[in-house]
PDB file of N, CA and C in Angstrom:
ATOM      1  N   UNK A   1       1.868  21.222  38.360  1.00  0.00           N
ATOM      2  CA  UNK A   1       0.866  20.565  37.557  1.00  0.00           C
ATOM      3  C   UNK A   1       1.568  19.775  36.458  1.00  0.00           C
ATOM      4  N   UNK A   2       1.120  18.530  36.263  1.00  0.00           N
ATOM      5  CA  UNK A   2       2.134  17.719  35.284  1.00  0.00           C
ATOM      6  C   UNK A   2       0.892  18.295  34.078  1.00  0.00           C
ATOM      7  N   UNK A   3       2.139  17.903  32.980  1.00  0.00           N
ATOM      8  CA  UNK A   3       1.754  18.339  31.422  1.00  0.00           C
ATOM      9  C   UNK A   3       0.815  16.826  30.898  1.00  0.00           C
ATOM     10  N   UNK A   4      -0.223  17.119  30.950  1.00  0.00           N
ATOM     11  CA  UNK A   4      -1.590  15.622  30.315  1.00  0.00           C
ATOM     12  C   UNK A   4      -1.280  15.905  28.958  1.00  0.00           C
ATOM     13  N   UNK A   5      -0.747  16.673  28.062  1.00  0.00           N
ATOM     14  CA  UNK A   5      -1.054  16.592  26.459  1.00  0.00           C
ATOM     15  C   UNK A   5      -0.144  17.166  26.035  1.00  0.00           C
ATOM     16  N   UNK A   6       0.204  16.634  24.685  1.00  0.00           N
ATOM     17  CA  UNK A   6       1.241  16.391  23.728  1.00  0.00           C
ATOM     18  C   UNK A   6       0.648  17.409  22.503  1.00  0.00           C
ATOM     19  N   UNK A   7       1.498  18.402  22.456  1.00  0.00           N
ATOM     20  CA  UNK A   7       1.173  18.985  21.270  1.00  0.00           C
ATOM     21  C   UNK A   7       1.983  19.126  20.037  1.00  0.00           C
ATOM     22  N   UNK A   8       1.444  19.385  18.578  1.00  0.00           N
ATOM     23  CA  UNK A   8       2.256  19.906  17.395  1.00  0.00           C
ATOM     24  C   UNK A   8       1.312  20.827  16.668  1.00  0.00           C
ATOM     25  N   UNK A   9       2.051  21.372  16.288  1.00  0.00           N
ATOM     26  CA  UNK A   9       1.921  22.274  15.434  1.00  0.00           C
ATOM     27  C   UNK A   9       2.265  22.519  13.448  1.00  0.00           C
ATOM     28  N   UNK A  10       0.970  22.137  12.628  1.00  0.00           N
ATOM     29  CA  UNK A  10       1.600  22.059  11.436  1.00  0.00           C
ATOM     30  C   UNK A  10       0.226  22.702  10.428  1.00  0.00           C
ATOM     31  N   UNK A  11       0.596  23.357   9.534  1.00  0.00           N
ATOM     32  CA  UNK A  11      -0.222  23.939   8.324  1.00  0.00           C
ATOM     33  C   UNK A  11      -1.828  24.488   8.871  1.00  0.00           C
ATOM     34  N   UNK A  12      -1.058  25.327   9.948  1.00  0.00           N
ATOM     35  CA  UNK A  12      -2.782  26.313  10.643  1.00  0.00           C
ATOM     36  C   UNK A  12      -3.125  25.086  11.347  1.00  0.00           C
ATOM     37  N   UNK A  13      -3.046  24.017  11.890  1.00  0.00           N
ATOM     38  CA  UNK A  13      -3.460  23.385  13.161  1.00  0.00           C
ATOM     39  C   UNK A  13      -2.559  22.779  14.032  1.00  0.00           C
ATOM     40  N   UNK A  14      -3.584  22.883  14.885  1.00  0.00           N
ATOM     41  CA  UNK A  14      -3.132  22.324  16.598  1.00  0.00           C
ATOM     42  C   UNK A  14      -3.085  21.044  16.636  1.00  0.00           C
ATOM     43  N   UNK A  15      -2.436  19.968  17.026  1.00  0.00           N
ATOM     44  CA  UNK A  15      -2.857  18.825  16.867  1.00  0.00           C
ATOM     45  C   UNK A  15      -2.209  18.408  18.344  1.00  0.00           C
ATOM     46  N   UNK A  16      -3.578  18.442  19.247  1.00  0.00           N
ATOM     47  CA  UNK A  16      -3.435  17.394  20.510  1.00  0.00           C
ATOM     48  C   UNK A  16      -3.561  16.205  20.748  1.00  0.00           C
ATOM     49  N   UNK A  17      -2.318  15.509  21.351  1.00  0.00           N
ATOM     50  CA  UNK A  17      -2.775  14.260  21.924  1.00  0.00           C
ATOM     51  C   UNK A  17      -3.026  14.089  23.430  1.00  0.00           C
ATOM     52  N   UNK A  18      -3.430  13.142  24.223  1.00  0.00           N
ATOM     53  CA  UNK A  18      -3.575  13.218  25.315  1.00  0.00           C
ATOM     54  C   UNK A  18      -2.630  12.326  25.915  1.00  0.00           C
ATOM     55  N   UNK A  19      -1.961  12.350  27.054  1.00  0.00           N
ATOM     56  CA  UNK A  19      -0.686  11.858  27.665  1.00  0.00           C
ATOM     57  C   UNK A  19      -1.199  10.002  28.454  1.00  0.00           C
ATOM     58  N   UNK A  20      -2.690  10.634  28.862  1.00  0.00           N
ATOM     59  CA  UNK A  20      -3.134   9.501  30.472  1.00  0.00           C
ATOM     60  C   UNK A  20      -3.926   8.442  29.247  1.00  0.00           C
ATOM     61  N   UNK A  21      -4.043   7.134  29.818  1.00  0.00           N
ATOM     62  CA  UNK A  21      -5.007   6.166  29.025  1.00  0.00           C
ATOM     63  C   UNK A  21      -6.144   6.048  29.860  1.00  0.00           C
ATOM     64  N   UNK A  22      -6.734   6.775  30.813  1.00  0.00           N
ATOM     65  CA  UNK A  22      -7.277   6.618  31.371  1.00  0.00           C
ATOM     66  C   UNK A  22      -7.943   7.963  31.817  1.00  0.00           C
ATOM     67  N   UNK A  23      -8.851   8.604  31.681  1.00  0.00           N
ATOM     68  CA  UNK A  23      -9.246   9.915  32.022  1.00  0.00           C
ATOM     69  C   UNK A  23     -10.419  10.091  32.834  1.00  0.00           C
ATOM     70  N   UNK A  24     -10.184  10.359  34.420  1.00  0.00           N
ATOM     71  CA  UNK A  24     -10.412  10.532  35.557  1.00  0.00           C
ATOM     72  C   UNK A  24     -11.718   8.693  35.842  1.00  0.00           C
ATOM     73  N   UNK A  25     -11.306   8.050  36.196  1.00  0.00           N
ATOM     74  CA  UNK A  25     -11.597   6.873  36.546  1.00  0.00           C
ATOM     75  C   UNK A  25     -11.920   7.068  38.435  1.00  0.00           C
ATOM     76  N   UNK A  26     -12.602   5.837  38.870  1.00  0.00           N
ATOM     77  CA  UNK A  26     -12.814   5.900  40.563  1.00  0.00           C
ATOM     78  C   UNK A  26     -11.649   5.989  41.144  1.00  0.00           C
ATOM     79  N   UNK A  27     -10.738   5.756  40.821  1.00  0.00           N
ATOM     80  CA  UNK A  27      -9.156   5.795  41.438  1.00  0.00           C
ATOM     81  C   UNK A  27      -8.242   7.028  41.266  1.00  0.00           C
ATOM     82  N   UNK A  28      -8.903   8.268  40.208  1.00  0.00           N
ATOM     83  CA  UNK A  28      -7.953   9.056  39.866  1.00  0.00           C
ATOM     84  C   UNK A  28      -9.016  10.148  41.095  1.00  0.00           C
ATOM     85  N   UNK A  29      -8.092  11.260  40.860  1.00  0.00           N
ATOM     86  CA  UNK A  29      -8.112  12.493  41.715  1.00  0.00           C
ATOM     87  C   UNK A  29      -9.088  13.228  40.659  1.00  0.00           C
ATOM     88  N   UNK A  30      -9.995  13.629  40.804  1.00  0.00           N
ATOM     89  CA  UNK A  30     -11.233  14.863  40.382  1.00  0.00           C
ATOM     90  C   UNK A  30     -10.094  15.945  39.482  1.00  0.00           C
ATOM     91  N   UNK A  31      -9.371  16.403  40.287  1.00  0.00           N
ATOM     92  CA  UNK A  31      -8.658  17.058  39.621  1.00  0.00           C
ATOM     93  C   UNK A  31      -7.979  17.253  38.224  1.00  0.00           C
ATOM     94  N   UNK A  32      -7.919  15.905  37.998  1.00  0.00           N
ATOM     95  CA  UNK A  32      -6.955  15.378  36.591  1.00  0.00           C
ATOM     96  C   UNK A  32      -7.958  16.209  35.679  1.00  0.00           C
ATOM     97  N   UNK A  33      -9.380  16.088  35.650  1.00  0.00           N
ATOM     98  CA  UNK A  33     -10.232  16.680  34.343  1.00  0.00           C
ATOM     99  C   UNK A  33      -9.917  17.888  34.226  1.00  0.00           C
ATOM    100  N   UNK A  34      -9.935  18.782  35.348  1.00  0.00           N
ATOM    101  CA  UNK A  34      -9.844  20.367  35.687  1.00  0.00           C
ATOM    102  C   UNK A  34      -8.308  20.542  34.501  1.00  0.00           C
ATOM    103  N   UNK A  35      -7.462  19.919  35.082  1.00  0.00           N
ATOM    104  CA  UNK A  35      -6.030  20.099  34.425  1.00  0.00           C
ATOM    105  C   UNK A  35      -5.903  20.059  32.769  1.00  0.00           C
ATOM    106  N   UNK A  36      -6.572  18.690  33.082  1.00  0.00           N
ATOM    107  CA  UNK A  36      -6.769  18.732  31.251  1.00  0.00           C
ATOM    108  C   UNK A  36      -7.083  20.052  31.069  1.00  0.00           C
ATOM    109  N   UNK A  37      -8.749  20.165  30.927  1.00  0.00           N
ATOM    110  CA  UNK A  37      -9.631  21.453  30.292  1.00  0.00           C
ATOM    111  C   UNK A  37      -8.928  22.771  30.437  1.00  0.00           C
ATOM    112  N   UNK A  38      -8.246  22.988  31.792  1.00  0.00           N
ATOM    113  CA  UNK A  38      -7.544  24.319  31.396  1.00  0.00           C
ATOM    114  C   UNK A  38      -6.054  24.389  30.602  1.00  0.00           C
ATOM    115  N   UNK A  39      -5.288  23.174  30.557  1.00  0.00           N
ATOM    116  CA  UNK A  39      -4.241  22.978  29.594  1.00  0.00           C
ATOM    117  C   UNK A  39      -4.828  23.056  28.106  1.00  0.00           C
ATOM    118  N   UNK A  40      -5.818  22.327  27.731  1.00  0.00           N
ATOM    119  CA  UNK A  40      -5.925  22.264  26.641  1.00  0.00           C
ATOM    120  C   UNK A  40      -7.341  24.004  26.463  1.00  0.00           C
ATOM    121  N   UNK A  41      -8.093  24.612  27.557  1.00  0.00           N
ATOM    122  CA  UNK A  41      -8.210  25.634  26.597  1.00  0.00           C
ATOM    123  C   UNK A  41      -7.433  26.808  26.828  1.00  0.00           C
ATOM    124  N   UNK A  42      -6.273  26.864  27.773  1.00  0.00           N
ATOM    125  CA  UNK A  42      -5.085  27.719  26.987  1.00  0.00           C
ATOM    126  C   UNK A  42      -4.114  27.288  26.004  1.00  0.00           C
ATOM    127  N   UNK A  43      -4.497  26.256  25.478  1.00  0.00           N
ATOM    128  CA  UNK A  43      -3.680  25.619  23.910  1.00  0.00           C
ATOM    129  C   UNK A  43      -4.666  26.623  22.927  1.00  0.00           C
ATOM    130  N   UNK A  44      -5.803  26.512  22.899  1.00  0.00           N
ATOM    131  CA  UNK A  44      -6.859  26.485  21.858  1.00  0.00           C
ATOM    132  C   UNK A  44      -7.044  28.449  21.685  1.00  0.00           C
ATOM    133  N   UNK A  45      -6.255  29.134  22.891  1.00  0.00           N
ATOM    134  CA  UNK A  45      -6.850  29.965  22.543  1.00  0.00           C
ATOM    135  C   UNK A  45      -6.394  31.096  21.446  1.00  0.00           C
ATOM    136  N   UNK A  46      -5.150  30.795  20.664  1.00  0.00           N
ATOM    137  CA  UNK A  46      -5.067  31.551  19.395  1.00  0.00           C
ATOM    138  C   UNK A  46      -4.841  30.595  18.636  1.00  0.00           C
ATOM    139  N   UNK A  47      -5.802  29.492  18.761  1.00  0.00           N
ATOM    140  CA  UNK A  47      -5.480  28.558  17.610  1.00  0.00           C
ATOM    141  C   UNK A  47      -7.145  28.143  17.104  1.00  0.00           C
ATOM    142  N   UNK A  48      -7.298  28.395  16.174  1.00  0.00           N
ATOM    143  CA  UNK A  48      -8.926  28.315  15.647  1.00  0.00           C
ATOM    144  C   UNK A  48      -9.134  26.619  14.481  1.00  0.00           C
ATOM    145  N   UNK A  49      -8.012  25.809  14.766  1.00  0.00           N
ATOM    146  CA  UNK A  49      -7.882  24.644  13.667  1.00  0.00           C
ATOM    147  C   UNK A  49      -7.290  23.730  14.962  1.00  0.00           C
ATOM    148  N   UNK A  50      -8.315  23.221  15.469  1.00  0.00           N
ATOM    149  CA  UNK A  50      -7.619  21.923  16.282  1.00  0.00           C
ATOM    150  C   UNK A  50      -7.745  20.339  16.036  1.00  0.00           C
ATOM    151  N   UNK A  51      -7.020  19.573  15.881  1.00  0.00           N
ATOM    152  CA  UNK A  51      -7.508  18.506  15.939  1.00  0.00           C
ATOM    153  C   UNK A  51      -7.224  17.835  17.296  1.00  0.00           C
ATOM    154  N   UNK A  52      -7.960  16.957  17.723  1.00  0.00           N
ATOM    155  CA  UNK A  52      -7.686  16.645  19.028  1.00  0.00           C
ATOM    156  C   UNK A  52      -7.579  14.549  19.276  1.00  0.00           C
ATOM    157  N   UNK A  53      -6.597  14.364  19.071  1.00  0.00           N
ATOM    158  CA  UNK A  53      -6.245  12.561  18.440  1.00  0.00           C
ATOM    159  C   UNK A  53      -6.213  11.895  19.950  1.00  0.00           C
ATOM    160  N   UNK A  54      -7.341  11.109  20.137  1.00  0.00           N
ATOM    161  CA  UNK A  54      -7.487  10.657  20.959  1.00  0.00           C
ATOM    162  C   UNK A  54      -7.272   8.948  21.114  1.00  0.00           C
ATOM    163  N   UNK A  55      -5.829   8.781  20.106  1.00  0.00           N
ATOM    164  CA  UNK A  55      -5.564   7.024  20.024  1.00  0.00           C
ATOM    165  C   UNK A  55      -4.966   6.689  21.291  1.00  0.00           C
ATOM    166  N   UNK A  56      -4.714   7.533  22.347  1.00  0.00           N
ATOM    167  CA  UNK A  56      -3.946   6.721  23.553  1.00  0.00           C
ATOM    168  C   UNK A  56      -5.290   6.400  24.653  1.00  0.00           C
ATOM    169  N   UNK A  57      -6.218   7.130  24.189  1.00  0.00           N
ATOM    170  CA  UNK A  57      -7.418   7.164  25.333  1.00  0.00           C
ATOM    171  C   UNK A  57      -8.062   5.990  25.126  1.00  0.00           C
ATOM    172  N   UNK A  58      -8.046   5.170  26.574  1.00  0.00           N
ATOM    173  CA  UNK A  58      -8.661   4.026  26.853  1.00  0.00           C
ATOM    174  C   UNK A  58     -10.017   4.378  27.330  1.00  0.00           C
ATOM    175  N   UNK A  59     -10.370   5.236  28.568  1.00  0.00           N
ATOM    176  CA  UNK A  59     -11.120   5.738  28.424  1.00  0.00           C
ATOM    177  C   UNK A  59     -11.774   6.888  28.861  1.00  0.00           C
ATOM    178  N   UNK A  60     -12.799   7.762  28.629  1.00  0.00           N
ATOM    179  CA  UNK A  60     -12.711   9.068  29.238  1.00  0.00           C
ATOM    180  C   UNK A  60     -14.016   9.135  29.742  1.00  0.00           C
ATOM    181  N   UNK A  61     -14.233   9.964  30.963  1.00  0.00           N
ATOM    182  CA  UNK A  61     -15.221  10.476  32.197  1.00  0.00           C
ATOM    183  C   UNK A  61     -16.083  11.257  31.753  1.00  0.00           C
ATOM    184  N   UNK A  62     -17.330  11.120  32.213  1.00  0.00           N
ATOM    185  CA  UNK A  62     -18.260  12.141  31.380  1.00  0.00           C
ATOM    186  C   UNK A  62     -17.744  13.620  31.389  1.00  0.00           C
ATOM    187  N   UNK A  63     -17.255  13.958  32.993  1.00  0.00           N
ATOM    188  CA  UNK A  63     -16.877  15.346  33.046  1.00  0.00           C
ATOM    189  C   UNK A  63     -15.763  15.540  32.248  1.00  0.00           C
ATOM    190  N   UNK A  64     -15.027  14.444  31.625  1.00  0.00           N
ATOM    191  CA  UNK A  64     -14.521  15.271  30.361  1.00  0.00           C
ATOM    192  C   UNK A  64     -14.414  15.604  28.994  1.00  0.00           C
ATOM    193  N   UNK A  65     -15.991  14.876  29.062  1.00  0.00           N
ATOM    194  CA  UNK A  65     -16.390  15.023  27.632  1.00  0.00           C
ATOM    195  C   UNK A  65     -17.444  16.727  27.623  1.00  0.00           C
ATOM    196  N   UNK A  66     -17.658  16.986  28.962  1.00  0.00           N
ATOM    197  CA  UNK A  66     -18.468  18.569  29.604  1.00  0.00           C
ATOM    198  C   UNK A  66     -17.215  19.321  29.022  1.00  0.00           C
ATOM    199  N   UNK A  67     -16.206  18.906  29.188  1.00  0.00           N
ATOM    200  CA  UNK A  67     -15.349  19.786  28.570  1.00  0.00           C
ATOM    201  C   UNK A  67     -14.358  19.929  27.663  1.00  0.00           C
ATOM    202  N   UNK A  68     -14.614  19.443  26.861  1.00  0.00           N
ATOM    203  CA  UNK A  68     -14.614  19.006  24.938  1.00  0.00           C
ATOM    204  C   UNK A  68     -15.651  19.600  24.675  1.00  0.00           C
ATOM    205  N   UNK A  69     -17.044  19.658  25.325  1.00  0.00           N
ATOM    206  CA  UNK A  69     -17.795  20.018  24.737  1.00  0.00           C
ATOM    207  C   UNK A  69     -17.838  22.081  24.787  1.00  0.00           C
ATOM    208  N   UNK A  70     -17.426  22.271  26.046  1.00  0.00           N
ATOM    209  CA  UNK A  70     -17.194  23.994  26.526  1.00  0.00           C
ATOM    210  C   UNK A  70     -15.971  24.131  25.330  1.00  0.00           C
ATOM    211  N   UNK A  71     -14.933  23.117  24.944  1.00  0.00           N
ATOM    212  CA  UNK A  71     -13.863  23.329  24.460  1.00  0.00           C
ATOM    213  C   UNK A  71     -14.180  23.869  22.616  1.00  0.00           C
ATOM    214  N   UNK A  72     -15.296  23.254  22.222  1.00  0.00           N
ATOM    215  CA  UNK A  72     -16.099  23.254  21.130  1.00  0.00           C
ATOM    216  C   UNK A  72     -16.892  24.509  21.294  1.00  0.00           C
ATOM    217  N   UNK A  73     -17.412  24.675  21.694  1.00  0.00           N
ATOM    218  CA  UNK A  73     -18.099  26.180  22.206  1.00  0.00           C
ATOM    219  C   UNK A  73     -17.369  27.581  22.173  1.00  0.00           C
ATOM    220  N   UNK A  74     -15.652  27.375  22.336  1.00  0.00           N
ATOM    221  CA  UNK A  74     -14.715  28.210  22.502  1.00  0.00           C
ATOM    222  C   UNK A  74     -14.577  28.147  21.499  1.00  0.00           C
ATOM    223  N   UNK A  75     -14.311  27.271  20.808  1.00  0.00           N
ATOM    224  CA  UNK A  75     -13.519  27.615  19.027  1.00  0.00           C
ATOM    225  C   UNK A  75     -14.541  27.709  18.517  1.00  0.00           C
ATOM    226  N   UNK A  76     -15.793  27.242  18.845  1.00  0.00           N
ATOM    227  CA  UNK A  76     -16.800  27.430  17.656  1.00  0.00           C
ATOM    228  C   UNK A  76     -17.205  28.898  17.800  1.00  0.00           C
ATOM    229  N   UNK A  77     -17.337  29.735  18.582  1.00  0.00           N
ATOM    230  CA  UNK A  77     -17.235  31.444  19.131  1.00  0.00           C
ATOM    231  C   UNK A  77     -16.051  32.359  17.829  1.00  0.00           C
ATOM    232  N   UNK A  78     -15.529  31.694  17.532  1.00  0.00           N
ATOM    233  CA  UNK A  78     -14.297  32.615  16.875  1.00  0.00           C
ATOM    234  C   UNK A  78     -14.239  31.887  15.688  1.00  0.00           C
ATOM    235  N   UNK A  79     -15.353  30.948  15.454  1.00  0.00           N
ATOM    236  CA  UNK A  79     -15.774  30.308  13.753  1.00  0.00           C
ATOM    237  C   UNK A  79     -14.265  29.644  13.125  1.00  0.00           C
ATOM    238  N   UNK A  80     -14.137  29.060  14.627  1.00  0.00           N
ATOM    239  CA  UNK A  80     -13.000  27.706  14.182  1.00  0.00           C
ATOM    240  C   UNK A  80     -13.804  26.029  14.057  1.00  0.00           C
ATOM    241  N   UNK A  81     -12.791  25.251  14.271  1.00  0.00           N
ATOM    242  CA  UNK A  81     -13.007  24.176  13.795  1.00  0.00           C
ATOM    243  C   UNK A  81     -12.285  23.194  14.651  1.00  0.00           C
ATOM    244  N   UNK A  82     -13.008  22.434  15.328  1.00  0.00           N
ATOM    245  CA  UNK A  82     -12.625  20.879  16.264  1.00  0.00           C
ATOM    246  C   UNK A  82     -13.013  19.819  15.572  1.00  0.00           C
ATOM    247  N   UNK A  83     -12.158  19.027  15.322  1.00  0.00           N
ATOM    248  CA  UNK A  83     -11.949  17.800  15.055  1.00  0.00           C
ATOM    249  C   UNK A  83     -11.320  16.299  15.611  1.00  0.00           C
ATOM    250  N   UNK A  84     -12.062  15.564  16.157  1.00  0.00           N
ATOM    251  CA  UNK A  84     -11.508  14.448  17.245  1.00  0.00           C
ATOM    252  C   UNK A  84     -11.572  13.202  16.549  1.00  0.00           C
ATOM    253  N   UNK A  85     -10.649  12.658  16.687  1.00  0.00           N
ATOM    254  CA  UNK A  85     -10.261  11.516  15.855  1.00  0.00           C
ATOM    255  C   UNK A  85      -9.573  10.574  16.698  1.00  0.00           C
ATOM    256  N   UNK A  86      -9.918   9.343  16.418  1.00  0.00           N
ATOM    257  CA  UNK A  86      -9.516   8.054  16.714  1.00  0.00           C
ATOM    258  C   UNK A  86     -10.044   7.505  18.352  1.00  0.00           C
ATOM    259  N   UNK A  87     -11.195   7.877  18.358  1.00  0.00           N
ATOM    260  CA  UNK A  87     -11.718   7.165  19.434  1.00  0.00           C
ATOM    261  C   UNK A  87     -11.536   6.052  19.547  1.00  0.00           C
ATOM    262  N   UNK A  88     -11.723   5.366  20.504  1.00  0.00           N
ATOM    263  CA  UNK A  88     -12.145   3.840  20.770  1.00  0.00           C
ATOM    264  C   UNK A  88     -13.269   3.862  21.039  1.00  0.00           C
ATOM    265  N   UNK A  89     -14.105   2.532  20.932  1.00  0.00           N
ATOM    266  CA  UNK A  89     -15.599   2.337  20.824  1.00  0.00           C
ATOM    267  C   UNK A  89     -15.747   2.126  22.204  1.00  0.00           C
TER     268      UNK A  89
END
């Protein structure tokens, strides 16, 4: 499984980026979303401060905004905190 996201670590948060500019499009494999969501919620799971910097994303698939949103649901369970920054319009 290739690595989709770039992580650091600084002052109690997670700070993900995402690797692809493109997140699961008619040309990509179904699969790519699955990979994300379980890479990034075994990132999230002893980390309750994420930010999640989404300046490389051109653009992203509904099914993976289903899971940003389960991903929000997980930290929000253990009264953490998601934060996504730098969308594109």
């Amino acid at each position: 499984m290739a690595k989709r996201l770039i992580t650091e670590k600084g002052d109690g948060v997670i700070i993900i980026r995402f690797v692809d500019k493109v997140i699961m499009n008619p040309d990509c494999d179904f699969n790519q979303t699955e990979e994300i969501g379980n890479e990034l919620y075994s990132l999230v799971a002893n980390n309750v401060r994420v930010l999640l910097n989404c300046t490389e994303v051109e653009y992203m698939c509904s099914a993976m905004l289903g899971k940003l949103i389960t991903l929000n649901e997980k930290i929000g369970r253990v009264h953490g905190e998601l934060v996504i920054c730098n969308l594109a319009p």
